[in-house]
Protein backbone atom coordinates (compact mmCIF):
# COMPACT_ATOMS: atom_id res chain seq x y z
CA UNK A 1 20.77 -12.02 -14.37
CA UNK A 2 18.62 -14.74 -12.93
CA UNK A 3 16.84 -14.19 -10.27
CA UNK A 4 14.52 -17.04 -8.32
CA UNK A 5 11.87 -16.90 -5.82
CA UNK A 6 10.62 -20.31 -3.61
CA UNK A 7 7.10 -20.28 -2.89
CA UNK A 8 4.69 -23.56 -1.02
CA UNK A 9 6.29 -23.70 2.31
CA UNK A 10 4.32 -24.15 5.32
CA UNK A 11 3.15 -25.62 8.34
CA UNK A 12 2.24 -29.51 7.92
CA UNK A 13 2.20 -32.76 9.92
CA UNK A 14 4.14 -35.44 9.82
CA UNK A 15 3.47 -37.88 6.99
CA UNK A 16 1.86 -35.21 4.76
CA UNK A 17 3.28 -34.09 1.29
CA UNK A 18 4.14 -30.45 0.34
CA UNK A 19 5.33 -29.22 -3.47
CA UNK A 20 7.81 -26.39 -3.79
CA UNK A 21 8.08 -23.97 -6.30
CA UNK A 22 10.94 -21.97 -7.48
CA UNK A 23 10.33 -19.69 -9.85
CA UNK A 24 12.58 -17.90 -12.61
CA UNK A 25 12.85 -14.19 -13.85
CA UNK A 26 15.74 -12.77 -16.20
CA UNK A 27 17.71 -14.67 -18.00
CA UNK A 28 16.52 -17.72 -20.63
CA UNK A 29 15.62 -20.27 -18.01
CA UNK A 30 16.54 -23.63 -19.12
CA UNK A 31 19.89 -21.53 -19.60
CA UNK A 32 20.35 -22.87 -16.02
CA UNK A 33 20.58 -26.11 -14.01
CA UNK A 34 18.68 -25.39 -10.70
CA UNK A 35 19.10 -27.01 -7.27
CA UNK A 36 17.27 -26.77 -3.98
CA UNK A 37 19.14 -26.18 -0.74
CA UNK A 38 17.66 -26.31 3.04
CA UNK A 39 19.25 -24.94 6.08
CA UNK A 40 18.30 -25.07 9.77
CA UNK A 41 19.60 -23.02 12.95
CA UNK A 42 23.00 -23.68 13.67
CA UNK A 43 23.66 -25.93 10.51
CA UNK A 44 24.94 -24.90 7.15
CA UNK A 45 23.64 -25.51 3.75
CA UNK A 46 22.72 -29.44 3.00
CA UNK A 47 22.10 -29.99 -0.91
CA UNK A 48 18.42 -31.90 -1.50
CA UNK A 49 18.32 -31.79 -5.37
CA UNK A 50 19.04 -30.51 -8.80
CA UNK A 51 17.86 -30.49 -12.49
CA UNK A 52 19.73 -29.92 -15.04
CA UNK A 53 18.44 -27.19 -18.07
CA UNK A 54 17.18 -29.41 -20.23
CA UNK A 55 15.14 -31.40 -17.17
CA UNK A 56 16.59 -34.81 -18.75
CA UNK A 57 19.25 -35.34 -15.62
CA UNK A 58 18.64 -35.00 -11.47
CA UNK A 59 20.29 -35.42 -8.65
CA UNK A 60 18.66 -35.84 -5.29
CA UNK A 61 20.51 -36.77 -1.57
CA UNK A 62 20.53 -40.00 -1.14
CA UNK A 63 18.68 -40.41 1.88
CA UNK A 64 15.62 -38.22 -0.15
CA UNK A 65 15.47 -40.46 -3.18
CA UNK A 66 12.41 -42.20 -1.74
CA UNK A 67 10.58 -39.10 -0.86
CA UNK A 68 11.56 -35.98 -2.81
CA UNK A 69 11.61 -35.65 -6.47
CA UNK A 70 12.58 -32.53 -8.68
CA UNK A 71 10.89 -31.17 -12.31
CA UNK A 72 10.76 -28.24 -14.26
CA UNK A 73 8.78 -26.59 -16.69
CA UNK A 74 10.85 -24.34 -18.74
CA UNK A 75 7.65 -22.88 -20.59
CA UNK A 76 6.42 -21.70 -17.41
CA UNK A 77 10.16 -21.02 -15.59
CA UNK A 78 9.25 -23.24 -12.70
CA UNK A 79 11.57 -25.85 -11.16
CA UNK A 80 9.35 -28.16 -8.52
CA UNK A 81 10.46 -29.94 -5.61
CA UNK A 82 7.70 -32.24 -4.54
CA UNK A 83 8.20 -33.88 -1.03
CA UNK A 84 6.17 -36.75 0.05
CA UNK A 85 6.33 -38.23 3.65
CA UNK A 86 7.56 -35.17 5.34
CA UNK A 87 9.33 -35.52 9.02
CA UNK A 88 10.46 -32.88 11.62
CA UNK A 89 13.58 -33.73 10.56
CA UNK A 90 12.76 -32.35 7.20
CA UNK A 91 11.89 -29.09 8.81
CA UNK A 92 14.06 -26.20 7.31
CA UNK A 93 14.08 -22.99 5.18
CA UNK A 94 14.94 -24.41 1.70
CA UNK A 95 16.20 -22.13 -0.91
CA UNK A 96 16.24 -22.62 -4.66
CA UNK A 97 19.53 -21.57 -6.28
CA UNK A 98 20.58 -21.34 -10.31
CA UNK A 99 23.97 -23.34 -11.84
CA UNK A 100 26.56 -21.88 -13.69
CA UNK A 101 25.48 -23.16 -16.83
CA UNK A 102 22.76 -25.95 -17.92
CA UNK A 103 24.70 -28.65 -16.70
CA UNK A 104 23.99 -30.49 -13.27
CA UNK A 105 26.22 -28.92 -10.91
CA UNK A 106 27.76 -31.15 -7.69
CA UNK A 107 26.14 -30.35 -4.74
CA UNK A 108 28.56 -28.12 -3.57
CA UNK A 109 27.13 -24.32 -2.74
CA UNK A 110 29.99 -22.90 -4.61
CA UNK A 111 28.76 -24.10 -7.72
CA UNK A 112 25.50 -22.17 -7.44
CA UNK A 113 25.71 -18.68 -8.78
CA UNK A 114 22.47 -16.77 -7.75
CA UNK A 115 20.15 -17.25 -4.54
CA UNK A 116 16.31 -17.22 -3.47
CA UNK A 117 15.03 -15.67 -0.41
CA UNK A 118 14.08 -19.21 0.44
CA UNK A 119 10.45 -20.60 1.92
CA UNK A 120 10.14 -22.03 5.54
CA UNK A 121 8.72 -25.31 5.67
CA UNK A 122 7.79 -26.87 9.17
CA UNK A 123 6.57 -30.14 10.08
CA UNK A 124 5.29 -30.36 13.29
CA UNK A 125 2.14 -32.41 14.68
């Protein structure tokens, strides 16, 4: 059993930069893609990124590619999520989630297996 916890969120301004950190216990980690999830009052679950097992393949939403960018270190059982440019629209609790398996998942929840507490991040001037 995997099980994650997301740690970095805070309070920033607009334009500043803020690096996530999930972090792995259990299991062999690079057993496991990992993606990042964020989710705000009244809205469900929007995908931001994942990384596969192996850290060689991402996926990120679209409309992030310029800003947010996703690593790992599987020595240390860390999977990153470094955000650059933040907006209040970015403002969420974002959660860090394992796969299945290695592979990249879609960014559908349902293909996420186990679930961080998740870490508030606000950006507000």
């Amino acid at each position: 059993q995997v099980q994650l916890v997301e740690s970095g969120g805070g309070l920033v301004q607009p334009g500043d930069s803020l690096r996530l950190s999930c972090t792995t216990s259990g299991r062999a980690f690079n057993d496991r893609a990992i993606g990042w999830f964020r989710q705000t009052p009244g809205k469900g679950r929007e995908f931001v990124a994942a990384i596969d097992g192996s850290g060689r393949s991402t996926r990120i939403l679209e409309s992030l590619k310029d800003r947010f960018t996703i690593s790992r270190n599987n020595a240390k059982g860390t999977v990153d999520l470094q955000m650059i440019r933040l907006k209040p629209d970015d403002t969420a609790v974002y959660s860090c989630a394992s796969g299945r398996s290695s592979v990249l998942p879609t960014p559908l929840p349902t293909d996420y297996q186990t679930w961080g507490r998740g870490t508030q991040v606000t950006v507000s001037s």
